[in-house]
N, C-alpha and C. Protein backbone atom coordinates (compact mmCIF):
# COMPACT_ATOMS: atom_id res chain seq x y z
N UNK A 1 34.20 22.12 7.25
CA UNK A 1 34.23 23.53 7.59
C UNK A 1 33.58 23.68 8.95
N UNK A 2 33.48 24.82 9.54
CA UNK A 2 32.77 25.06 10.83
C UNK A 2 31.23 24.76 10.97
N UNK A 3 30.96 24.17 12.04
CA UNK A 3 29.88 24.12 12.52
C UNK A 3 29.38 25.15 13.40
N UNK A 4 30.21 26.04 13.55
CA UNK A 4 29.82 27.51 14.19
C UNK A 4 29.47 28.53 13.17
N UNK A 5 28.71 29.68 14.02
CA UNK A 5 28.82 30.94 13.42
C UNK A 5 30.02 31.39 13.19
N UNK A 6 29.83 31.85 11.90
CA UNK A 6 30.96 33.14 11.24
C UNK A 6 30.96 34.66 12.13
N UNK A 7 31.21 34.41 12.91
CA UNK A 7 31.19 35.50 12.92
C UNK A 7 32.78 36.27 13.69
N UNK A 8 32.64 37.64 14.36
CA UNK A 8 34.15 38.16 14.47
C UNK A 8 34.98 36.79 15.67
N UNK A 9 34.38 35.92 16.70
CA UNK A 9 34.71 35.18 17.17
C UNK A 9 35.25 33.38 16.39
N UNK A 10 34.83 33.41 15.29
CA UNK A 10 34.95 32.52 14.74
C UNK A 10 35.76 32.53 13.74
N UNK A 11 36.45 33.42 13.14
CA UNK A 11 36.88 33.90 11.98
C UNK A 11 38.80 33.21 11.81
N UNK A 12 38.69 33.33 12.40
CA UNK A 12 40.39 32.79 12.58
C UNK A 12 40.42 31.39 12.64
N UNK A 13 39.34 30.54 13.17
CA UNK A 13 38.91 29.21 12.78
C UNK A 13 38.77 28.95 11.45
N UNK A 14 37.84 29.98 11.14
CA UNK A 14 37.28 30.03 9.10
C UNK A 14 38.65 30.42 8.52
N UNK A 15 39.26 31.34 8.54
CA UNK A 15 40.77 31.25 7.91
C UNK A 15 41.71 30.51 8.14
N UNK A 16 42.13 29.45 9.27
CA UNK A 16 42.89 28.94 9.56
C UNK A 16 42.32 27.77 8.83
N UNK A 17 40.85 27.29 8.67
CA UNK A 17 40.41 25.69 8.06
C UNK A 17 40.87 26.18 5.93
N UNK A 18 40.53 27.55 6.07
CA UNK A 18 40.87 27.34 4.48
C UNK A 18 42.13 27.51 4.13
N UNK A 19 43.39 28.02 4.73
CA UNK A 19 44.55 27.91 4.56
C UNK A 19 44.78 26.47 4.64
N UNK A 20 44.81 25.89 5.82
CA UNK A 20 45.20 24.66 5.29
C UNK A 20 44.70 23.81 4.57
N UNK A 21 43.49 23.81 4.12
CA UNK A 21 42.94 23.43 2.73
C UNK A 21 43.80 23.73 1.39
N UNK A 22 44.44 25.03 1.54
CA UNK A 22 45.20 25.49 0.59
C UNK A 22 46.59 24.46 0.64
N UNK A 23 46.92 24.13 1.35
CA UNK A 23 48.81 24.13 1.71
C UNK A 23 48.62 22.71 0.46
N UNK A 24 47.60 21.95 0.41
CA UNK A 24 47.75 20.34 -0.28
C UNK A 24 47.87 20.77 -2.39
N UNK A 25 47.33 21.93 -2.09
CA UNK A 25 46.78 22.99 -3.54
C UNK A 25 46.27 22.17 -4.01
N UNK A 26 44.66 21.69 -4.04
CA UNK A 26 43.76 21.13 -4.90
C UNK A 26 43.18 21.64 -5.83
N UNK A 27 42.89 21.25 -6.85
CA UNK A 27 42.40 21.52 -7.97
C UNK A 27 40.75 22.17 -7.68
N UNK A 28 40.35 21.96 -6.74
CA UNK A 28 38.85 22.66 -6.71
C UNK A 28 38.93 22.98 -4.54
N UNK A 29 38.53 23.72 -4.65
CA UNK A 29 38.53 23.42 -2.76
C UNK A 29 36.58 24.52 -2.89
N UNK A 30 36.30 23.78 -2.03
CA UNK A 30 34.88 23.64 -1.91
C UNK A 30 34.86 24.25 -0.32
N UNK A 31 34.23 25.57 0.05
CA UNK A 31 33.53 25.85 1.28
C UNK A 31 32.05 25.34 1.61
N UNK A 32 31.83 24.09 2.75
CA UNK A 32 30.85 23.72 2.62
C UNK A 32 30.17 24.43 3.66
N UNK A 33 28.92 25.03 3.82
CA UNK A 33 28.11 26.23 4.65
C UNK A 33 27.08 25.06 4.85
N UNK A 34 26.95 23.94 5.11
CA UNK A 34 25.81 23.20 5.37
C UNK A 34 25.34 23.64 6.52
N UNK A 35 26.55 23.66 7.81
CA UNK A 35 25.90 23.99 9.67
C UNK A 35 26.24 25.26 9.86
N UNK A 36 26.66 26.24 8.86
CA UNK A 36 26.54 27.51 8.99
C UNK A 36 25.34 28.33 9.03
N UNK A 37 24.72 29.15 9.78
CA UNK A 37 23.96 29.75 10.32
C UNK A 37 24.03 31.37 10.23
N UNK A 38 24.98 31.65 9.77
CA UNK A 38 25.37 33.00 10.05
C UNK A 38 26.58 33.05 9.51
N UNK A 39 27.42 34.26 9.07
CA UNK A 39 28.21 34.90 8.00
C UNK A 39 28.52 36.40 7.83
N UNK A 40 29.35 37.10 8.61
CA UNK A 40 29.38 38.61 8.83
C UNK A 40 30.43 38.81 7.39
N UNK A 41 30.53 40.19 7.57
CA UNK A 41 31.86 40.37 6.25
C UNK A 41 33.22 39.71 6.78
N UNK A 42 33.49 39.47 7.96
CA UNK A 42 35.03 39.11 8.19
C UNK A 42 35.15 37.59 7.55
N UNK A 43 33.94 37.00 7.49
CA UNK A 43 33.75 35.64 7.09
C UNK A 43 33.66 35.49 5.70
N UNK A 44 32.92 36.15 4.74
CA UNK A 44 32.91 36.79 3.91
C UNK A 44 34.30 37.14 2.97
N UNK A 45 34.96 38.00 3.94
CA UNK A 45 36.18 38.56 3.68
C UNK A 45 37.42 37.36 3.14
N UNK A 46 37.31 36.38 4.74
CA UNK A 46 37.70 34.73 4.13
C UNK A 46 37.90 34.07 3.09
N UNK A 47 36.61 33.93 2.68
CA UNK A 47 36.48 33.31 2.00
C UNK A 47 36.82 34.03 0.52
N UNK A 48 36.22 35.16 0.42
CA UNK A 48 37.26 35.79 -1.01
C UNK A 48 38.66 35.80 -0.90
N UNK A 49 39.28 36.00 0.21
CA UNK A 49 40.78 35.69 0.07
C UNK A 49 40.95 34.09 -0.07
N UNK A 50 40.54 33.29 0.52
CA UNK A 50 40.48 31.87 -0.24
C UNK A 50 40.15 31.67 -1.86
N UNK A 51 39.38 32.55 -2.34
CA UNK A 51 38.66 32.39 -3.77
C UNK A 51 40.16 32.46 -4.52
N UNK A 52 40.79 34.10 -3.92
CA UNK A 52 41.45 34.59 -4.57
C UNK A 52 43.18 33.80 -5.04
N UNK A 53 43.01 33.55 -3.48
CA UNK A 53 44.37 32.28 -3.58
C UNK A 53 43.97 31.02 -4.71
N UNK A 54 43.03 30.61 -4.27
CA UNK A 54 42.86 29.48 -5.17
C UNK A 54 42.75 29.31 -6.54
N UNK A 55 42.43 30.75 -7.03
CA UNK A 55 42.33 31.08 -8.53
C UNK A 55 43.68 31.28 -9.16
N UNK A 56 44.92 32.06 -8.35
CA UNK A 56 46.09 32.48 -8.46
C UNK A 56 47.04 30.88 -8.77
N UNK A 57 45.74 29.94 -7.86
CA UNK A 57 46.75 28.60 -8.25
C UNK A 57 46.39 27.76 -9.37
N UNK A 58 45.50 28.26 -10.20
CA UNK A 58 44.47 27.75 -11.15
C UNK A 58 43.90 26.65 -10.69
N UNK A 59 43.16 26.62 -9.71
CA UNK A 59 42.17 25.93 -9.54
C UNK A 59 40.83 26.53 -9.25
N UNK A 60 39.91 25.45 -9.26
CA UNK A 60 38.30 26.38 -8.92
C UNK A 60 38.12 26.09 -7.21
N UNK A 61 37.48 27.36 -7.17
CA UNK A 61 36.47 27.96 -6.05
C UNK A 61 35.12 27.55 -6.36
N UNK A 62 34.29 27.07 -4.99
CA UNK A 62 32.75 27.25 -4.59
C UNK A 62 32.62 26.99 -3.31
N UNK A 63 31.91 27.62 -3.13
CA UNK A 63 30.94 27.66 -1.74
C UNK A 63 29.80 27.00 -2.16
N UNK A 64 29.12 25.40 -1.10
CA UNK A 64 28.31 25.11 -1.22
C UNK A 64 27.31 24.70 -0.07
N UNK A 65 26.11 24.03 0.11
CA UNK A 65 25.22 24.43 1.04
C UNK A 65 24.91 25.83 1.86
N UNK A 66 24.91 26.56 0.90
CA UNK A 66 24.79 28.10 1.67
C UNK A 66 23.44 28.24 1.55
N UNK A 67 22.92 27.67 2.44
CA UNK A 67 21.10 27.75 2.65
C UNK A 67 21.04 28.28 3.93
N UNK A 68 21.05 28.93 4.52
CA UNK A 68 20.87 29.77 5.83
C UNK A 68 20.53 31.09 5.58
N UNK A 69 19.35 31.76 5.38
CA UNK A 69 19.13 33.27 5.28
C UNK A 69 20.21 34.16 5.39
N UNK A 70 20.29 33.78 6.81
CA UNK A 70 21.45 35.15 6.93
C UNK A 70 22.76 34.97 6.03
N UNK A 71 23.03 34.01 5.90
CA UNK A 71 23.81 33.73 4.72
C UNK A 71 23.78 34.32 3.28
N UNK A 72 22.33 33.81 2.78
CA UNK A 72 21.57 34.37 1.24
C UNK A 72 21.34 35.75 1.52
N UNK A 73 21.28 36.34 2.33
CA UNK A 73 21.12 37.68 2.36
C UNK A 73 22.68 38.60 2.73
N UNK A 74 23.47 37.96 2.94
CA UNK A 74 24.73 38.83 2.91
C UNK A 74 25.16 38.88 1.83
N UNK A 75 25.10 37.64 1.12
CA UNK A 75 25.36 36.73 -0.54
C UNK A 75 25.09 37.67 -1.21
N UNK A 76 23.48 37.74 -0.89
CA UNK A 76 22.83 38.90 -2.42
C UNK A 76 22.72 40.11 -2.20
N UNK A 77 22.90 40.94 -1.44
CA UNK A 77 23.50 42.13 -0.89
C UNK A 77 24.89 42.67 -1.54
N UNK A 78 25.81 42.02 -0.75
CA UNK A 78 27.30 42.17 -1.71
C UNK A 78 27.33 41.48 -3.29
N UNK A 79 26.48 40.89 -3.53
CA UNK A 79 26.31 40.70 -5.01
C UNK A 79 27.53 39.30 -5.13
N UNK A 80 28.20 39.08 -3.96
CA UNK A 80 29.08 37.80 -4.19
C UNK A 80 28.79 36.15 -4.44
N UNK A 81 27.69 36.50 -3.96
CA UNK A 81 26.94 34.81 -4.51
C UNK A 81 28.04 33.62 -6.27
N UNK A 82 27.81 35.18 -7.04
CA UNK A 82 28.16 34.13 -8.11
C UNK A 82 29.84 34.03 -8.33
N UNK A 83 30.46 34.95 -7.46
CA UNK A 83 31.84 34.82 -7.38
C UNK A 83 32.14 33.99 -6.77
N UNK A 84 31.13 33.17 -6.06
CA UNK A 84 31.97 32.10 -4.77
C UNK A 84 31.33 30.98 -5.40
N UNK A 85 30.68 30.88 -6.45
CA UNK A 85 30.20 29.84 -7.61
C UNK A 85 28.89 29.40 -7.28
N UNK A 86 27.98 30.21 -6.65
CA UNK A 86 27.06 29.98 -6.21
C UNK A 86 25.60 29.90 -7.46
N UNK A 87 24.83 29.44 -7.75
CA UNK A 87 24.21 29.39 -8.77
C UNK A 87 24.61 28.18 -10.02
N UNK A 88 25.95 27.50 -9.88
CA UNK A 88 26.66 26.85 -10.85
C UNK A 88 26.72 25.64 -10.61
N UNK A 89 26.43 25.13 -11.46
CA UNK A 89 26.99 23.22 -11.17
C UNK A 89 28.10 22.64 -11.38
N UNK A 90 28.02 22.09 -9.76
CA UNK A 90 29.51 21.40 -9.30
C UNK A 90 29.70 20.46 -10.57
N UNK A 91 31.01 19.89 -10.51
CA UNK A 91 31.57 18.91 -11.09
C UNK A 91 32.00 17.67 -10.52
């Protein structure tokens, strides 16, 4: 995934890496936030339309290494943390 900020400059990078993540349709596709730093709603936005595709294909969604404040605080704000499987153990 990106080693940049999410943010409105970066965003078409973040949708363009999870679409084609999509095109192979894996059974789990994993957003990894390890060198992410930052996370606005358009990024956000992303990634629930990734959730959403990927569920439609029956497979699982998570977002993982999301340790960056600004991150955990957009997370627990919009209350999306546990929709993007955050709190849950991988498989």
């Amino acid at each position: 995934m990106s080693r940049a900020r999410h943010d409105l400059t970066a965003i078409s990078f973040l949708q363009g890496a999870l679409d084609d993540a999509l095109i192979s349709r894996p059974r789990r596709l994993e957003a990894d936030f390890a060198h992410v730093t930052f996370c606005d709603c358009s990024g956000l936005n992303a990634l629930l339309k990734a959730r959403t595709a990927v569920l439609q294909a029956d497979a699982a969604f998570a977002l993982v290494h999301a340790d960056a404040p600004a991150v955990i605080r957009l997370l627990g704000i919009t209350g999306t943390g546990p929709l993007l499987g955050l709190g849950r153990a991988t498989a």
